[in-house]
N, C-alpha and C. Protein backbone atom coordinates (compact mmCIF):
# COMPACT_ATOMS: atom_id res chain seq x y z
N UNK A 1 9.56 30.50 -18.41
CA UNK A 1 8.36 29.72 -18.10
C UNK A 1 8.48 28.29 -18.66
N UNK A 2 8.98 27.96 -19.87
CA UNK A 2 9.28 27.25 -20.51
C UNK A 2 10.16 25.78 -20.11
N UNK A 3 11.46 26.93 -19.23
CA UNK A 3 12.39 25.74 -19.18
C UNK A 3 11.63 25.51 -17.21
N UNK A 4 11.27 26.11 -16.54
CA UNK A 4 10.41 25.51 -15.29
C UNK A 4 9.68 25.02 -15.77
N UNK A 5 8.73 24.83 -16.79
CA UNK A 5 7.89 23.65 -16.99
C UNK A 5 8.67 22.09 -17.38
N UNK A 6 9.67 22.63 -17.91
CA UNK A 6 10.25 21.50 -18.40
C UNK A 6 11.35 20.66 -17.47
N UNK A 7 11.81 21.68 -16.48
CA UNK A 7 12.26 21.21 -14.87
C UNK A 7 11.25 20.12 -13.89
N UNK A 8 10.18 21.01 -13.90
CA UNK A 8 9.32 20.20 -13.21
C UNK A 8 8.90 18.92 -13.60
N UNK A 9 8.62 18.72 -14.94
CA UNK A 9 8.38 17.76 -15.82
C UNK A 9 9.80 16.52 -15.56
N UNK A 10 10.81 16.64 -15.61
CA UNK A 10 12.14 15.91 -15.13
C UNK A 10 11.81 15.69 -13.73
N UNK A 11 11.92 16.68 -12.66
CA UNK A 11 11.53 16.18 -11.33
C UNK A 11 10.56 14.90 -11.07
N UNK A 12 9.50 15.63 -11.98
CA UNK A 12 8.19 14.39 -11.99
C UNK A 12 9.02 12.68 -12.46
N UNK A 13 9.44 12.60 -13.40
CA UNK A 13 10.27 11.88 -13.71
C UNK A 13 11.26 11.00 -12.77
N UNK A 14 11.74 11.87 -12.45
CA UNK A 14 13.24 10.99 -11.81
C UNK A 14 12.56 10.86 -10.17
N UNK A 15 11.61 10.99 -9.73
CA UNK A 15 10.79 10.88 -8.74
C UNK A 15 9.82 9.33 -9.04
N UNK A 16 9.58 9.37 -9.94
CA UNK A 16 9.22 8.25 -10.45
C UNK A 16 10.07 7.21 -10.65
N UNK A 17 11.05 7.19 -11.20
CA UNK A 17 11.96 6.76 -11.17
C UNK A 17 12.61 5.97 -9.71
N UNK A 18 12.66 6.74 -9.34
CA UNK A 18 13.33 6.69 -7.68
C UNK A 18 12.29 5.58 -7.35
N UNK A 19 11.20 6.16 -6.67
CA UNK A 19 10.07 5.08 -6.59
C UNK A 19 10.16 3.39 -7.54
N UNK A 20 10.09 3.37 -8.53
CA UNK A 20 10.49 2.47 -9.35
C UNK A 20 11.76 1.35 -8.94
N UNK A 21 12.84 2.00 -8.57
CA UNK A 21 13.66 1.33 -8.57
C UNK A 21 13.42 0.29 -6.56
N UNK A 22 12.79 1.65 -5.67
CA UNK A 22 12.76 1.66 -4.44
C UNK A 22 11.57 0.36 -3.56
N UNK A 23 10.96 0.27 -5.03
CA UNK A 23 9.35 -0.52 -4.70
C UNK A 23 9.41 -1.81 -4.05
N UNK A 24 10.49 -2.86 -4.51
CA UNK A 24 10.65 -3.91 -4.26
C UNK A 24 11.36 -4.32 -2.93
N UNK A 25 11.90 -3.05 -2.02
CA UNK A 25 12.15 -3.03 -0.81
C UNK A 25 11.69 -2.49 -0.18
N UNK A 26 10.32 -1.92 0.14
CA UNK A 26 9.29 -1.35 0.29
C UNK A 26 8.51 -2.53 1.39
N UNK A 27 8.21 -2.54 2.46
CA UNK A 27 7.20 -3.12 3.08
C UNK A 27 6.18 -3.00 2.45
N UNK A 28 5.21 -4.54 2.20
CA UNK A 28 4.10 -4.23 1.66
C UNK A 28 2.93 -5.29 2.47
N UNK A 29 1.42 -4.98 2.22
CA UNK A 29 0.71 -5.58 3.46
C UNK A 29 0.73 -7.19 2.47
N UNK A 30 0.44 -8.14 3.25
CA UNK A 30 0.04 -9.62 3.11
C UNK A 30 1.17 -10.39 3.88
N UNK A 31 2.01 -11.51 3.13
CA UNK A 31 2.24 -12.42 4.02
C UNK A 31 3.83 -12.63 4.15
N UNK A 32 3.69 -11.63 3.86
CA UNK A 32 6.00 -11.11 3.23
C UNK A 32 6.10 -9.74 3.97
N UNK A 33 6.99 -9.68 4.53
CA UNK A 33 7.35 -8.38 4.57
C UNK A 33 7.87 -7.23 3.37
N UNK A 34 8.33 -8.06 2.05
CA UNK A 34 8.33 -7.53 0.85
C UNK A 34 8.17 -8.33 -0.04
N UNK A 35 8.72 -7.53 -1.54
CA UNK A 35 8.41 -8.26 -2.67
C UNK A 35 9.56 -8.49 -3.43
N UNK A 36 9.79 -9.34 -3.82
CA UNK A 36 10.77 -10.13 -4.49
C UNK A 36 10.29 -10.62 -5.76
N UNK A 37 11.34 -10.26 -6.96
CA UNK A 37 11.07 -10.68 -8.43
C UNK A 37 12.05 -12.12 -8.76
N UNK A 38 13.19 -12.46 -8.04
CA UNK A 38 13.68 -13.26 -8.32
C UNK A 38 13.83 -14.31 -7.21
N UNK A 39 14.35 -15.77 -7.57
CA UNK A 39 13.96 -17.31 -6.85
C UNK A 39 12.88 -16.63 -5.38
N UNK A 40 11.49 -16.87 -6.05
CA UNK A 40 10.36 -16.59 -5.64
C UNK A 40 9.18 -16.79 -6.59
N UNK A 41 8.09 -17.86 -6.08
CA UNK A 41 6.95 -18.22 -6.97
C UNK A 41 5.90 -18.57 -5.95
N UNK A 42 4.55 -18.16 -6.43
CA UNK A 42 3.46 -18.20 -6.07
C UNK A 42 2.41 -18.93 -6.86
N UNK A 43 1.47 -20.10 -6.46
CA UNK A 43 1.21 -20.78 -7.15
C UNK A 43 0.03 -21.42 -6.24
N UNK A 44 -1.00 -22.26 -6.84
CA UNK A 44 -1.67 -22.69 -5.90
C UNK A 44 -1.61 -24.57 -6.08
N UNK A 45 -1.63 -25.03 -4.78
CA UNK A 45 -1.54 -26.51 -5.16
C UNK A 45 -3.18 -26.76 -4.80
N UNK A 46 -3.31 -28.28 -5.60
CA UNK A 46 -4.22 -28.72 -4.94
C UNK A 46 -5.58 -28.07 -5.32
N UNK A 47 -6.50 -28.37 -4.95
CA UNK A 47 -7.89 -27.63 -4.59
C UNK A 47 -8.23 -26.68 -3.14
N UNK A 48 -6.90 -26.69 -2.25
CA UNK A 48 -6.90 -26.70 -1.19
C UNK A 48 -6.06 -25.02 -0.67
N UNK A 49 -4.62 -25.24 -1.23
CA UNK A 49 -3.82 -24.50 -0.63
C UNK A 49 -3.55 -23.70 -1.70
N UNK A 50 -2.93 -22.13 -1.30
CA UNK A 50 -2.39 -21.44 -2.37
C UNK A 50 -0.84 -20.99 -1.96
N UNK A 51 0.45 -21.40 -2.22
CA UNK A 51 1.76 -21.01 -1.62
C UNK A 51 2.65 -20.13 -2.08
N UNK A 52 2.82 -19.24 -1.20
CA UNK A 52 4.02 -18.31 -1.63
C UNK A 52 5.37 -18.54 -1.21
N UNK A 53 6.07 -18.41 -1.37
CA UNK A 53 7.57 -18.63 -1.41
C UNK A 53 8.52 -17.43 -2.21
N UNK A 54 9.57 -17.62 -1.26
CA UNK A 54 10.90 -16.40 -1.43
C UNK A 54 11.98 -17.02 -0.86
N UNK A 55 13.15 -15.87 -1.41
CA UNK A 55 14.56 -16.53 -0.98
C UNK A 55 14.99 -15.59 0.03
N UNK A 56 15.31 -15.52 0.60
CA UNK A 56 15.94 -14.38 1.03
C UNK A 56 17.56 -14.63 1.91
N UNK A 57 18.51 -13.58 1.33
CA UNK A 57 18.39 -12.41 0.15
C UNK A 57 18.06 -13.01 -1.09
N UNK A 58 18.07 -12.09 -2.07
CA UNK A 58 17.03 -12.95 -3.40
C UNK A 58 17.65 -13.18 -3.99
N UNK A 59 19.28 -12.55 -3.79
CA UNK A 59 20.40 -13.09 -4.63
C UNK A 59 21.61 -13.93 -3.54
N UNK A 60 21.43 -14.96 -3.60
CA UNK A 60 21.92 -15.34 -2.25
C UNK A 60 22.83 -16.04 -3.29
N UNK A 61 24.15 -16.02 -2.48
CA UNK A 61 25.62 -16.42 -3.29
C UNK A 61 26.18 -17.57 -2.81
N UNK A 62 26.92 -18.24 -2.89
CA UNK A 62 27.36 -19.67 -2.54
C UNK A 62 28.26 -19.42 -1.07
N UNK A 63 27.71 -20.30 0.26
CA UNK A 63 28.40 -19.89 1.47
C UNK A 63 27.89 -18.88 2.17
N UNK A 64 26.69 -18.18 1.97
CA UNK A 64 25.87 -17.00 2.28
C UNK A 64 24.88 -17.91 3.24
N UNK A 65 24.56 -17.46 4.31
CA UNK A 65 23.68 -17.86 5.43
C UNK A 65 22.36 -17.22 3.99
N UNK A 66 20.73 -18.09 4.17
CA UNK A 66 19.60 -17.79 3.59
C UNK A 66 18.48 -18.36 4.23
N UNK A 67 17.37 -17.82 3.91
CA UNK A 67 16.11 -18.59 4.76
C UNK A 67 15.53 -18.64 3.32
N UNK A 68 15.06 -19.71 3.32
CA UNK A 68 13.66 -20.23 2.26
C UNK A 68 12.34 -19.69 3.02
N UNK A 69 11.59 -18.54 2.64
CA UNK A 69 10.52 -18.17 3.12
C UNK A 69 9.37 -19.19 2.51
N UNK A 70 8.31 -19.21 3.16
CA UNK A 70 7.09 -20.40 2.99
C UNK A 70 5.60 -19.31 3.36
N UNK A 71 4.29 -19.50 2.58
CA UNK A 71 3.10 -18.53 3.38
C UNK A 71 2.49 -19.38 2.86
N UNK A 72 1.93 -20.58 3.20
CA UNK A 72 0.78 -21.32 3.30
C UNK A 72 -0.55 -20.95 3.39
N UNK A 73 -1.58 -21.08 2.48
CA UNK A 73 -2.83 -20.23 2.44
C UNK A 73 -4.32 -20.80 1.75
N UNK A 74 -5.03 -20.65 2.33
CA UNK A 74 -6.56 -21.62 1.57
C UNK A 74 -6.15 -21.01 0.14
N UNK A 75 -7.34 -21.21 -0.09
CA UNK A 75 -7.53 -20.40 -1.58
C UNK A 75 -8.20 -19.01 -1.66
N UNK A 76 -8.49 -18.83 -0.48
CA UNK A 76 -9.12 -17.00 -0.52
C UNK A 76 -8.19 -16.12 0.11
N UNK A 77 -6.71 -17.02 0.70
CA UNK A 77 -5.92 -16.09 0.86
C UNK A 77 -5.63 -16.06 2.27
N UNK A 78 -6.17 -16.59 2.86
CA UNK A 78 -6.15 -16.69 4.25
C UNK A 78 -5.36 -17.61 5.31
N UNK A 79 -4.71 -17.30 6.11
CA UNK A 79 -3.85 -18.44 6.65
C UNK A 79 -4.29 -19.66 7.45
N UNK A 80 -3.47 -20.44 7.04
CA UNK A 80 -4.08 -21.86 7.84
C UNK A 80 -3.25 -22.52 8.89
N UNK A 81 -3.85 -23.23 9.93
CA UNK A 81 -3.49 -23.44 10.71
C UNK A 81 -3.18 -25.26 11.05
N UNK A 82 -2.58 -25.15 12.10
CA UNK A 82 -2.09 -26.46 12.72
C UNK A 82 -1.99 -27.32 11.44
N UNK A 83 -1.04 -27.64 10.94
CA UNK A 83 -0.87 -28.22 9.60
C UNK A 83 0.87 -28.60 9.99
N UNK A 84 0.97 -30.21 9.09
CA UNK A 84 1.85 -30.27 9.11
C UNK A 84 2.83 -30.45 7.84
N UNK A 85 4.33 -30.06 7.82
CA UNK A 85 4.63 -30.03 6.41
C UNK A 85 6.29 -30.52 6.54
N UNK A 86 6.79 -30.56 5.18
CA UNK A 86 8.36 -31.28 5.02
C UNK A 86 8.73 -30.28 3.91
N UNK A 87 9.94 -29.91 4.07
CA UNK A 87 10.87 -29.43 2.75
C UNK A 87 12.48 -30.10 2.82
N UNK A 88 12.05 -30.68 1.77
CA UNK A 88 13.60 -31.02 0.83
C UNK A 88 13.96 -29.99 -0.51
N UNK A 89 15.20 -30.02 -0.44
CA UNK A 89 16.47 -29.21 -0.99
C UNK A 89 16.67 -30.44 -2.14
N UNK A 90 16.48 -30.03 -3.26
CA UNK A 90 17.90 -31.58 -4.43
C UNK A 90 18.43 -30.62 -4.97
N UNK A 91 19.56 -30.79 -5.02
CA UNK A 91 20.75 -30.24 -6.22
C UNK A 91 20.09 -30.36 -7.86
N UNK A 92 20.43 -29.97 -8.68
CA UNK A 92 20.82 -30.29 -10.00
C UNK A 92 20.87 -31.49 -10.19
N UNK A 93 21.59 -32.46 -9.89
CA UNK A 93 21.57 -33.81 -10.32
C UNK A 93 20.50 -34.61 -9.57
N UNK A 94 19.81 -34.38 -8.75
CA UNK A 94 18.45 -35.21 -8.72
C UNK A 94 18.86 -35.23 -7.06
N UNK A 95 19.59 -35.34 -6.06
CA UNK A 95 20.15 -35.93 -4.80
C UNK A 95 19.26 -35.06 -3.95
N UNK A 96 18.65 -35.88 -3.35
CA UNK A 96 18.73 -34.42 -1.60
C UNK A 96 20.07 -34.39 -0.77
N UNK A 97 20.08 -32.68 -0.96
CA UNK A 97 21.41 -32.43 0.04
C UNK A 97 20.30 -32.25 1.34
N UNK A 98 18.87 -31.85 1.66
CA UNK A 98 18.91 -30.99 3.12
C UNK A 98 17.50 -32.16 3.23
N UNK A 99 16.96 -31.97 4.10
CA UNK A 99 15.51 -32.49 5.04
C UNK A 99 15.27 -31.63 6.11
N UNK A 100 14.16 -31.28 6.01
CA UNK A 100 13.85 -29.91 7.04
C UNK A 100 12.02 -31.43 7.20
N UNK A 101 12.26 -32.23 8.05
CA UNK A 101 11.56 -33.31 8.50
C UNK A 101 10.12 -32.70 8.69
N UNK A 102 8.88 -33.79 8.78
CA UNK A 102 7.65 -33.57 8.63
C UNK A 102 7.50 -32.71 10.03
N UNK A 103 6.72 -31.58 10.75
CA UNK A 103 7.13 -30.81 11.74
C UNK A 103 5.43 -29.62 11.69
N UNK A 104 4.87 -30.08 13.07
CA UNK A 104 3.65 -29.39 13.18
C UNK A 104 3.56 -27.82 13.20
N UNK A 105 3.05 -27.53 12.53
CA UNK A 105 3.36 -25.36 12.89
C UNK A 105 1.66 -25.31 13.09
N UNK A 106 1.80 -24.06 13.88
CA UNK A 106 0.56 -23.75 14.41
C UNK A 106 0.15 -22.60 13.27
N UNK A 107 0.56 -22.27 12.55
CA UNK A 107 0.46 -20.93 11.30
C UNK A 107 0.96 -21.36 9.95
N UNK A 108 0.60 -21.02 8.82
CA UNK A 108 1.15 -21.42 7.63
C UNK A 108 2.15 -20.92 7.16
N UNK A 109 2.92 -19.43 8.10
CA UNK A 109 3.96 -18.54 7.47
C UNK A 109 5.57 -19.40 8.55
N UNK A 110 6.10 -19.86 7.86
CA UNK A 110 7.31 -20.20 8.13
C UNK A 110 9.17 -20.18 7.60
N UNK A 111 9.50 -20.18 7.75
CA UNK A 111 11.17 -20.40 6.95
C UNK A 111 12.22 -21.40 7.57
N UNK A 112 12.78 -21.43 6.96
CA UNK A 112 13.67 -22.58 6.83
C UNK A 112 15.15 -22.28 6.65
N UNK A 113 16.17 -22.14 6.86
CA UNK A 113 17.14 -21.83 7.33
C UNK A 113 18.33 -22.39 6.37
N UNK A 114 18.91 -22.07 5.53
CA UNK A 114 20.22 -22.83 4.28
C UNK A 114 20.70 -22.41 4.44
N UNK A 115 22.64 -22.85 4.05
CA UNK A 115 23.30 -22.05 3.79
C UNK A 115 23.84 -23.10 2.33
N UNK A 116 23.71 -22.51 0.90
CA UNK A 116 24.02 -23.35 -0.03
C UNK A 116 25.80 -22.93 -0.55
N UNK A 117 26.27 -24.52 -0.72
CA UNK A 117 27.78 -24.36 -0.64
C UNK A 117 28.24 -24.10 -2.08
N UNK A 118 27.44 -24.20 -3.03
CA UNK A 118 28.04 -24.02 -4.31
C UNK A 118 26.57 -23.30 -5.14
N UNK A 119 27.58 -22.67 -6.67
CA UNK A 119 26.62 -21.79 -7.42
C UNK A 119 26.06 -23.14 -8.13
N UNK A 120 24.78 -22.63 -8.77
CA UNK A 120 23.84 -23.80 -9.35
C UNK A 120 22.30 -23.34 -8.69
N UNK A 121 21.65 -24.38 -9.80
CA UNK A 121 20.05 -24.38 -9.51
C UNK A 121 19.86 -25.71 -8.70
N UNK A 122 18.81 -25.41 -7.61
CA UNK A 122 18.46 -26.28 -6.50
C UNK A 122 16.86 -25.95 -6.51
N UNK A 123 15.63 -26.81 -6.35
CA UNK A 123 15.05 -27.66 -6.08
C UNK A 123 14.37 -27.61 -4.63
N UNK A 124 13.48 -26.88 -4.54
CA UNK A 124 12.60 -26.93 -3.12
C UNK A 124 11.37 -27.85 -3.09
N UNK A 125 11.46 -29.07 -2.53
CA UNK A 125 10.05 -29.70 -2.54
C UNK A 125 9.21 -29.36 -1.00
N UNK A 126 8.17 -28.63 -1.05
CA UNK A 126 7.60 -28.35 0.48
C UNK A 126 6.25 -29.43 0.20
N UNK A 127 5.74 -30.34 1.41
CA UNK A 127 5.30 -31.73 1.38
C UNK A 127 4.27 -31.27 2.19
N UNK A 128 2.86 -31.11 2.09
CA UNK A 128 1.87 -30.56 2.93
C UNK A 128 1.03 -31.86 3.40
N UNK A 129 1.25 -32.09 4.84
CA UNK A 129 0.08 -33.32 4.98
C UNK A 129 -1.73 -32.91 5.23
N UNK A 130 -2.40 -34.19 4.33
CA UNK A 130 -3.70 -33.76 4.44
C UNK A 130 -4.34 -33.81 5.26
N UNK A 131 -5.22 -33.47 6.07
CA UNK A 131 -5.79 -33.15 7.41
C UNK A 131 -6.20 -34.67 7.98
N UNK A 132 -7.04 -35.66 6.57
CA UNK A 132 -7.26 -36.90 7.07
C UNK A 132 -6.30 -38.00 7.16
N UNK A 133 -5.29 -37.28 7.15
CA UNK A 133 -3.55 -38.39 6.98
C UNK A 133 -3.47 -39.00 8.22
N UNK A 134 -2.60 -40.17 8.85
CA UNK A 134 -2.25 -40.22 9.67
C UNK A 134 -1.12 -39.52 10.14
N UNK A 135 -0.72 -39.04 11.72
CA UNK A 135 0.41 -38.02 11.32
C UNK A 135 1.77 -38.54 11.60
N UNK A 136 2.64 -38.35 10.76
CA UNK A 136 4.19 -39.20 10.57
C UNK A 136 5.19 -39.72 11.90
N UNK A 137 5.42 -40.97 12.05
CA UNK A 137 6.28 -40.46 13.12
C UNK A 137 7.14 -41.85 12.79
N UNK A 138 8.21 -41.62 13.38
CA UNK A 138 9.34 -42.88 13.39
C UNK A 138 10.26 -42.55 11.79
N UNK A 139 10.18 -43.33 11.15
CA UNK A 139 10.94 -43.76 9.88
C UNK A 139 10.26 -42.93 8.82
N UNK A 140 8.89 -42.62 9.16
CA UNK A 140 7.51 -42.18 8.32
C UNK A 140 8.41 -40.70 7.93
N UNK A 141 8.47 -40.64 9.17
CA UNK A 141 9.11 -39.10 9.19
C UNK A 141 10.53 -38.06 7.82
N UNK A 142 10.92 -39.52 7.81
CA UNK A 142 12.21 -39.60 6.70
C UNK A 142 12.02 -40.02 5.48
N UNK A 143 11.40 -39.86 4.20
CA UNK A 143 10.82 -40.40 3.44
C UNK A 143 12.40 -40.61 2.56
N UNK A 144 11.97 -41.54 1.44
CA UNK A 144 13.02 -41.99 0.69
C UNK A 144 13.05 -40.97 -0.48
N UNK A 145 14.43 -40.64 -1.34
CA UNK A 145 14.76 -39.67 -2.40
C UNK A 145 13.61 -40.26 -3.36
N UNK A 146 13.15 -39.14 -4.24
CA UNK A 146 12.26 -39.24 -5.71
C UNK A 146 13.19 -38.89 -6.84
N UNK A 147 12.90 -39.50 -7.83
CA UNK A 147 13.16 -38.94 -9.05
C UNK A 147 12.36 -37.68 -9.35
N UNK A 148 10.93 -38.18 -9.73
CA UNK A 148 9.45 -37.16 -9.81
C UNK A 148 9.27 -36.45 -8.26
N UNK A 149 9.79 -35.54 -8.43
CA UNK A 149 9.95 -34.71 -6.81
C UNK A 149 8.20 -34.25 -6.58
N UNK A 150 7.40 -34.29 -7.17
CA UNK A 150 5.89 -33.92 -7.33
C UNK A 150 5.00 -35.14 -7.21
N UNK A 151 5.82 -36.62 -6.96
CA UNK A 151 5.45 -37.65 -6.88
C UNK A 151 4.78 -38.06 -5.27
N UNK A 152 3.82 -38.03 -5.06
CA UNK A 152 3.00 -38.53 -3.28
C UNK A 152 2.36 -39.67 -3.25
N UNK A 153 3.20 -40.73 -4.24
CA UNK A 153 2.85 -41.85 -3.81
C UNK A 153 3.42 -42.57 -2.42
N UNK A 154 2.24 -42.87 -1.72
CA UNK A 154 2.53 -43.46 -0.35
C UNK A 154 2.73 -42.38 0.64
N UNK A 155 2.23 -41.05 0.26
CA UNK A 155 2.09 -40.07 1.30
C UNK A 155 0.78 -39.23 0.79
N UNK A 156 -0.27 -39.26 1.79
CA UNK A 156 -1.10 -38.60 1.89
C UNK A 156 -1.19 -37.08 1.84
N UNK A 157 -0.66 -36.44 1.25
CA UNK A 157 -0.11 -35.12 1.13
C UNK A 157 0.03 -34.33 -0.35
N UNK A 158 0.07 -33.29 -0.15
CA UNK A 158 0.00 -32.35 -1.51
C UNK A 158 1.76 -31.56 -1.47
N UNK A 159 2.17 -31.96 -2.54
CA UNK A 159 3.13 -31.27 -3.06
C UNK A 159 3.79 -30.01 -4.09
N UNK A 160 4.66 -29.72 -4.12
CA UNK A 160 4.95 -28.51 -4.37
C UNK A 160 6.47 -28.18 -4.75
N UNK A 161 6.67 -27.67 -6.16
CA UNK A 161 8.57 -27.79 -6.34
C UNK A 161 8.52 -26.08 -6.41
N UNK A 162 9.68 -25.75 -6.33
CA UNK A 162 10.10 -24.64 -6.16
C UNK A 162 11.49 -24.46 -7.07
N UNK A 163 11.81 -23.76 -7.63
CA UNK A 163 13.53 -23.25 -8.17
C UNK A 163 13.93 -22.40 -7.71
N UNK A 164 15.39 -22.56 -7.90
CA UNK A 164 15.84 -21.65 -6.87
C UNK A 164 17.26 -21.72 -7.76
N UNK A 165 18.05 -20.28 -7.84
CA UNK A 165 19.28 -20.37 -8.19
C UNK A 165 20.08 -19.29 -7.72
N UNK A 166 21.46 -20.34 -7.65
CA UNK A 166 22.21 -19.80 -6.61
C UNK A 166 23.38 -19.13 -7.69
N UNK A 167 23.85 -17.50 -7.56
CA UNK A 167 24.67 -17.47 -7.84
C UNK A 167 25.73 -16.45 -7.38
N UNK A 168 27.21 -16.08 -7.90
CA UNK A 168 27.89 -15.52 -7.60
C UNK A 168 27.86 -13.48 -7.87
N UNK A 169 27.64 -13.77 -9.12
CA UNK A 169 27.65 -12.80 -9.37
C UNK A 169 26.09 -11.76 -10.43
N UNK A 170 24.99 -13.08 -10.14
CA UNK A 170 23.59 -12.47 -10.87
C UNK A 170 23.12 -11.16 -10.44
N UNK A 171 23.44 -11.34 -9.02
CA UNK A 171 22.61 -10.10 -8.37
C UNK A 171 23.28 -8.53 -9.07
N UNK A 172 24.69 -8.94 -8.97
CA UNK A 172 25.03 -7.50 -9.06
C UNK A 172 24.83 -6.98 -10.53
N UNK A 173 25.40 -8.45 -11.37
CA UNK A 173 24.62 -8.25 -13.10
C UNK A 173 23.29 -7.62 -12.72
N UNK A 174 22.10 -8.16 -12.45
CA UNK A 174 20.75 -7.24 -12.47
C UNK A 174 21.06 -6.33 -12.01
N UNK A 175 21.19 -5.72 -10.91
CA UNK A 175 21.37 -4.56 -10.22
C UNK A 175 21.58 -3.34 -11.14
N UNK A 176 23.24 -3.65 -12.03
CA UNK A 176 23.78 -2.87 -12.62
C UNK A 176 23.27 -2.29 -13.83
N UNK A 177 22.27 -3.63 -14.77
CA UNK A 177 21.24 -3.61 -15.83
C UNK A 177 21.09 -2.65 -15.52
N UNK A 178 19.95 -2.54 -14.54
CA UNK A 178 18.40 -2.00 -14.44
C UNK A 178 19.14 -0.81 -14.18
N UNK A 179 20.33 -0.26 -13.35
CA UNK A 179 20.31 1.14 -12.83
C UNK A 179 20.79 1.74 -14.49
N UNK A 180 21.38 1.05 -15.46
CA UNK A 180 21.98 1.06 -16.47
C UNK A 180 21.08 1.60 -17.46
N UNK A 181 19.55 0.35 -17.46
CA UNK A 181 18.91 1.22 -18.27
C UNK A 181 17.99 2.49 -18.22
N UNK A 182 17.82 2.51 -16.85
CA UNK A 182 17.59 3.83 -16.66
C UNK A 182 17.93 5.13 -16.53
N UNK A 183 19.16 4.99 -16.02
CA UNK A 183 20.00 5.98 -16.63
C UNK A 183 20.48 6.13 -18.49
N UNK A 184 20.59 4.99 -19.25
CA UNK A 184 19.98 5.28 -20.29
C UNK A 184 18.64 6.45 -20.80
N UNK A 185 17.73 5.79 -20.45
CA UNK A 185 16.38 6.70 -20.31
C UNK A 185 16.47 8.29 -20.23
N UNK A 186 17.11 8.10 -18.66
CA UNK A 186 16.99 9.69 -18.15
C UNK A 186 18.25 10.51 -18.95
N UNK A 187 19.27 9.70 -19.42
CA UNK A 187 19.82 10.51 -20.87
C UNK A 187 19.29 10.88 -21.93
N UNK A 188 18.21 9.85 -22.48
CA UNK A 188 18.01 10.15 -24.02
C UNK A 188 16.90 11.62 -23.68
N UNK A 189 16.40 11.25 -22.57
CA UNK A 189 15.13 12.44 -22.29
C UNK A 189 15.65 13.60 -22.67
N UNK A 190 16.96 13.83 -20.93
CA UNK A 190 17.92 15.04 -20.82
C UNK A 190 18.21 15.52 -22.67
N UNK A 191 18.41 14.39 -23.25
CA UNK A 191 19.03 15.03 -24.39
C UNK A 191 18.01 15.38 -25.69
N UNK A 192 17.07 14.74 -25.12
CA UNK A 192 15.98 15.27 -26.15
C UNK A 192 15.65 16.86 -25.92
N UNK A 193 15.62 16.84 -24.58
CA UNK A 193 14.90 18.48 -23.90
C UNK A 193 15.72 19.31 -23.88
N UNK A 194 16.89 18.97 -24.31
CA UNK A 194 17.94 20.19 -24.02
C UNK A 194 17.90 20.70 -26.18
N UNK A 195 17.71 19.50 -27.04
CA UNK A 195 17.87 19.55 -28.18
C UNK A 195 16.67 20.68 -28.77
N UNK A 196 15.16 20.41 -28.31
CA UNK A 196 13.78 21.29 -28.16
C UNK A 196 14.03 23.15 -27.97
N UNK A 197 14.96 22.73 -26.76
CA UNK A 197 15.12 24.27 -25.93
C UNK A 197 16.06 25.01 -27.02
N UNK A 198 16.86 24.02 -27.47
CA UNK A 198 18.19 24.75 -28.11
C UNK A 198 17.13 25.20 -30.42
N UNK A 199 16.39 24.40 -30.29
CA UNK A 199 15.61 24.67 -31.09
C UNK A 199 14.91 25.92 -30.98
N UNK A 200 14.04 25.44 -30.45
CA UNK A 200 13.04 27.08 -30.06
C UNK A 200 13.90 28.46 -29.60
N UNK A 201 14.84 28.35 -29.25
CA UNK A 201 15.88 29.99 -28.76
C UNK A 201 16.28 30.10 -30.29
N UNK A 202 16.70 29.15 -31.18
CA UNK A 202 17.26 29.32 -32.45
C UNK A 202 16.42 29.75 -33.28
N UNK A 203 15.05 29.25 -33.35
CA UNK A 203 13.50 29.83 -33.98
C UNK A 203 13.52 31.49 -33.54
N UNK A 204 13.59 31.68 -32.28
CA UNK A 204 13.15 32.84 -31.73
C UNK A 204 14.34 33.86 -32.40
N UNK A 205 15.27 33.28 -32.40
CA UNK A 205 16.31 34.45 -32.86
C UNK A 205 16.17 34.46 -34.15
N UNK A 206 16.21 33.72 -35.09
CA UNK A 206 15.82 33.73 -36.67
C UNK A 206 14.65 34.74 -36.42
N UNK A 207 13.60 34.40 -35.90
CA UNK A 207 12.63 35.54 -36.33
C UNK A 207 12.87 36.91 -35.44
């Protein structure tokens, strides 16, 4: 009776477990098709907008096709419409490598398309124009490099930085952690419950 309670009790466990590890690739409802713990931040700009952002894949390696996910949103969560917006890419040293140009979307959920050529941290500025702006066109369209990437002087618009890092071999480091310390775990348990059982048969036979 003893050691089925203590079976079931492990099942319960490593079921949990499973789940645990399974969650973050899991379809979930809102404005992602999942959830992502790494180069991914949610934040609200402004008085206006609230933005989510992802990488996908979340460990994206140098020379790897990636989309910069974008979910544009009031502040109660809700999507907004006909809006127009810009994302620049800077390297580490301050440069824009990409321009994804000022560009009307009829929805706030969009992506953006990279492929980054080297490992390093990079720099997402997404450029939201304000409804009473005039809307960009010609040269307007191409704005000049910033130092202060959060800087909207001379653009009517709300901004937004993002990080992002690119590497070779992070993903599989985490990966290996996490399956690492859990299997840790589900050892020290195994070895606690087997130490209990081997106790109590030794009690029982002494007496």
């Amino acid at each position: 009776m003893e050691l089925t309670l203590i079976s079931f009790c492990i099942l319960i466990l490593v079921i949990n477990v499973i789940c645990f590890i399974c969650s973050p690739f899991q379809n979930v409802d809102g404005h992602f098709d999942h959830i992502t713990y790494y180069n991914s931040e949610s934040f609200g700009v402004g008085n206006k907008y609230h933005i989510d952002q992802e990488l996908m894949p979340e460990y994206a390696r140098p020379n790897e096709s990636s989309r910069i996910l974008f979910s544009i949103q009031d502040t109660k969560g809700n999507d907004v419409s006909n809006i127009f917006v810009m994302v620049e890419i800077y390297s580490a040293d301050g440069h824009r490598i990409y321009l994804y140009p000022w560009t009307n979307l009829a929805i706030g959920d969009f992506d953006v398309p990279y492929t980054f050529n080297k490992s390093g941290n990079y720099q997402v500025v997404l450029s939201i124009l304000n409804e009473d702006a005039a809307r960009p066109h010609g040269s307007d369209a191409i704005p000049e490099e910033r130092i202060m990437l959060t800087n909207n002087m001379g653009c009517n618009c709300e901004r937004a930085v993002f990080n992002l890092s690119i590497s070779e071999t992070y993903g599989l480091i985490s990966t290996l952690t996490t399956y690492g310390i859990i299997f840790s775990i589900l050892l020290i348990i195994t070895v606690t419950i087997v130490w209990i059982l081997k106790q109590r048969r030794k009690n029982k036979t002494s007496s």
